[in-house]
N, C-alpha and C. Protein backbone atom coordinates (compact mmCIF):
# COMPACT_ATOMS: atom_id res chain seq x y z
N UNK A 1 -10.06 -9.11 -32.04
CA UNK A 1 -8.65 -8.92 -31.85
C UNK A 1 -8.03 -10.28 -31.61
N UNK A 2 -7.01 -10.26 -32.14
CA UNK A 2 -6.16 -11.58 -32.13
C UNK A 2 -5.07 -11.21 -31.83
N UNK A 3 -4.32 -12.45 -30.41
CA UNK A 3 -2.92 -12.62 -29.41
C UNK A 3 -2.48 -13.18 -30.57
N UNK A 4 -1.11 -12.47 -31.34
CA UNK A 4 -0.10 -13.08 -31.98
C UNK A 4 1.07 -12.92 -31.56
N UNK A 5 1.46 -12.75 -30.20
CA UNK A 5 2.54 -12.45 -29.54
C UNK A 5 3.18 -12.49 -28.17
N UNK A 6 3.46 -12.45 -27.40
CA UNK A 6 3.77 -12.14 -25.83
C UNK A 6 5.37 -11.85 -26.09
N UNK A 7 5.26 -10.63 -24.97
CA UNK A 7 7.04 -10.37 -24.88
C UNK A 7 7.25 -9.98 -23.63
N UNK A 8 8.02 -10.73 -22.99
CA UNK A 8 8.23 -10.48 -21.45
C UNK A 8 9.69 -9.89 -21.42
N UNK A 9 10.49 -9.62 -22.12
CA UNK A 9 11.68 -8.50 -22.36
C UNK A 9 11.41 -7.00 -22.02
N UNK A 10 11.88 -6.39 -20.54
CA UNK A 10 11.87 -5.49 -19.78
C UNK A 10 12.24 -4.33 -21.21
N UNK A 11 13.19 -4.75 -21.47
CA UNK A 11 13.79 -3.31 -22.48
C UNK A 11 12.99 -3.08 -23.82
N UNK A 12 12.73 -3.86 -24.29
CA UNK A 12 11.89 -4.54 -25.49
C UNK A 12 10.40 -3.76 -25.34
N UNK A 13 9.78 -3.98 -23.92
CA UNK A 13 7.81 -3.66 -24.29
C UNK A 13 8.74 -1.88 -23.80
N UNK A 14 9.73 -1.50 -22.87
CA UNK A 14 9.86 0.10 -22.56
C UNK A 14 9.98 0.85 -24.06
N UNK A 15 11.07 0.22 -24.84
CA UNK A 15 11.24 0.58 -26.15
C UNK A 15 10.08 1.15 -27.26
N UNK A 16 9.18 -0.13 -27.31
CA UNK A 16 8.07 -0.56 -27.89
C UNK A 16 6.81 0.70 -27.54
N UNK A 17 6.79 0.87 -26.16
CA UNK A 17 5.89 2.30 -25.19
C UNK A 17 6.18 3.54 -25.56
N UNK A 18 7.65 3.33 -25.43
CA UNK A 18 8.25 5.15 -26.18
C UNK A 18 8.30 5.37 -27.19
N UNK A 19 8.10 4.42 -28.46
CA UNK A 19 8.17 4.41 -29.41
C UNK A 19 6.40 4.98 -30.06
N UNK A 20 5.45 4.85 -29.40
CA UNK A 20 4.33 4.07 -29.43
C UNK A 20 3.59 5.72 -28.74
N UNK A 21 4.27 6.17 -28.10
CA UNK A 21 4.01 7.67 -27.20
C UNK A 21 2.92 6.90 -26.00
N UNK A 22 3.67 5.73 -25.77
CA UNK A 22 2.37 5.84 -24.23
C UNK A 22 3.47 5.37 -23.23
N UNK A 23 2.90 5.54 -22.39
CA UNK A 23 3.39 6.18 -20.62
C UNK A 23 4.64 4.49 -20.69
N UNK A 24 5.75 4.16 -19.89
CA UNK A 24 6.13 3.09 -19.33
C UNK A 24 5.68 2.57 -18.59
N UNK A 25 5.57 4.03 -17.72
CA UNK A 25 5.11 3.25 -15.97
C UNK A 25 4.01 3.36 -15.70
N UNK A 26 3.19 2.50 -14.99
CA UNK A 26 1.60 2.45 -14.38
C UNK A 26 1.47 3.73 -13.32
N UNK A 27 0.32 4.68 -13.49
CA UNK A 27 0.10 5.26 -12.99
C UNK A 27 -0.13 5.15 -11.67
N UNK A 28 0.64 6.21 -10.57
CA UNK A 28 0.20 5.59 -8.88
C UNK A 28 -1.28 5.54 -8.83
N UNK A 29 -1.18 4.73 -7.69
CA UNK A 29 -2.78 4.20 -7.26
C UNK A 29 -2.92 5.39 -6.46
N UNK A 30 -4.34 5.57 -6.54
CA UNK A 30 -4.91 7.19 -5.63
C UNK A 30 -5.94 6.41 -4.46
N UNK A 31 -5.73 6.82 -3.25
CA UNK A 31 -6.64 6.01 -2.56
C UNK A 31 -8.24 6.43 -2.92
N UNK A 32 -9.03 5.15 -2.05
CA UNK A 32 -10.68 5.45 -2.90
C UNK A 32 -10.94 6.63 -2.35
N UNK A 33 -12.22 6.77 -3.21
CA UNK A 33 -13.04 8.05 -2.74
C UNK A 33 -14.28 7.62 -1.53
N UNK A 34 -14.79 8.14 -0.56
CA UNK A 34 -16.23 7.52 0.27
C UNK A 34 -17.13 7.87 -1.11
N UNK A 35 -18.29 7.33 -0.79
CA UNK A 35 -19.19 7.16 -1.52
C UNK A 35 -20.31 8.59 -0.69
N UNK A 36 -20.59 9.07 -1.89
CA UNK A 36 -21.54 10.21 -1.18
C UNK A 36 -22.70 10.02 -0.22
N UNK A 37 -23.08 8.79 -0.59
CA UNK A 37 -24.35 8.13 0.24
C UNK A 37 -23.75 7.80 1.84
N UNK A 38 -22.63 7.60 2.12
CA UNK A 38 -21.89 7.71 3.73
C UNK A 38 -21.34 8.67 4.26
N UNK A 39 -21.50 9.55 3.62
CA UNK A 39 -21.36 11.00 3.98
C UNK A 39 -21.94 11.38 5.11
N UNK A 40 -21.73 11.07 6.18
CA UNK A 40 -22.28 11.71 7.54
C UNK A 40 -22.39 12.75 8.12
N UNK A 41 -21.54 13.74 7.23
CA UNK A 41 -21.08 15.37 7.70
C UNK A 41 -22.40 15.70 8.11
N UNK A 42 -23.20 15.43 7.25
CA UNK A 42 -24.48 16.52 7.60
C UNK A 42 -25.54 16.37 8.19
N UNK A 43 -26.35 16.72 9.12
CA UNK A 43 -26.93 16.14 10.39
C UNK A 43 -28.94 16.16 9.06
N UNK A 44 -28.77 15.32 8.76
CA UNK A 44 -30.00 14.87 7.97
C UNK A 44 -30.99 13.81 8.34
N UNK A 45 -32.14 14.33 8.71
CA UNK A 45 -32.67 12.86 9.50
C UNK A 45 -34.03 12.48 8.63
N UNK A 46 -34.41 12.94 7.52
CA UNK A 46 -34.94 12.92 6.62
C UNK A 46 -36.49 12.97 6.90
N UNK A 47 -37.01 13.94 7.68
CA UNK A 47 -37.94 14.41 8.42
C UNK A 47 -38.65 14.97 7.00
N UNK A 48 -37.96 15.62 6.30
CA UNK A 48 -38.50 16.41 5.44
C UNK A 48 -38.83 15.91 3.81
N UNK A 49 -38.65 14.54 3.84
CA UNK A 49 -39.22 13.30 2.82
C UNK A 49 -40.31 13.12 2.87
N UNK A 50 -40.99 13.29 1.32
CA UNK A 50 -42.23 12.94 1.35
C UNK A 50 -42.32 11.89 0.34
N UNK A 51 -42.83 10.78 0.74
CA UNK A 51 -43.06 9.50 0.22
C UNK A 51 -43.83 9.01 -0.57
N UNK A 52 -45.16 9.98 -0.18
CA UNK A 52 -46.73 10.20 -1.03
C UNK A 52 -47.64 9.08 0.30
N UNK A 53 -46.93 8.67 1.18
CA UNK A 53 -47.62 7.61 1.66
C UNK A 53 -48.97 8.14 2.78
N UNK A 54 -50.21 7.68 2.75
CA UNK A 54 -51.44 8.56 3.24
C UNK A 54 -50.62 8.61 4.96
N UNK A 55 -51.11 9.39 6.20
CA UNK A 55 -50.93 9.44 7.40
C UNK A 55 -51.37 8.87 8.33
């Protein structure tokens, strides 16, 4: 892909978007998600892991 252009004209790239069928405006930001691995809800103490390791 090749830059043959830049257009910093507000009315110009809105035009260009609607014309084009994609969105104007940037979608809101959604805050993060926790990561399932910090999930603390559940009282897991991993007693019940088996490792293969001899005793």
């Amino acid at each position: 892909m090749k830059l043959v252009g830049v257009v910093f004209d507000q009315p110009t790239i809105s035009n260009t978007l609607r014309a084009l069928g994609l969105p104007v405006r940037a979608p809101p930001i959604a805050p993060a998600r926790s990561s399932p691995l910090l999930d603390c809800s559940s009282d897991w103490t991993g007693a019940d892991v088996d490792y293969g390791w001899p005793d």
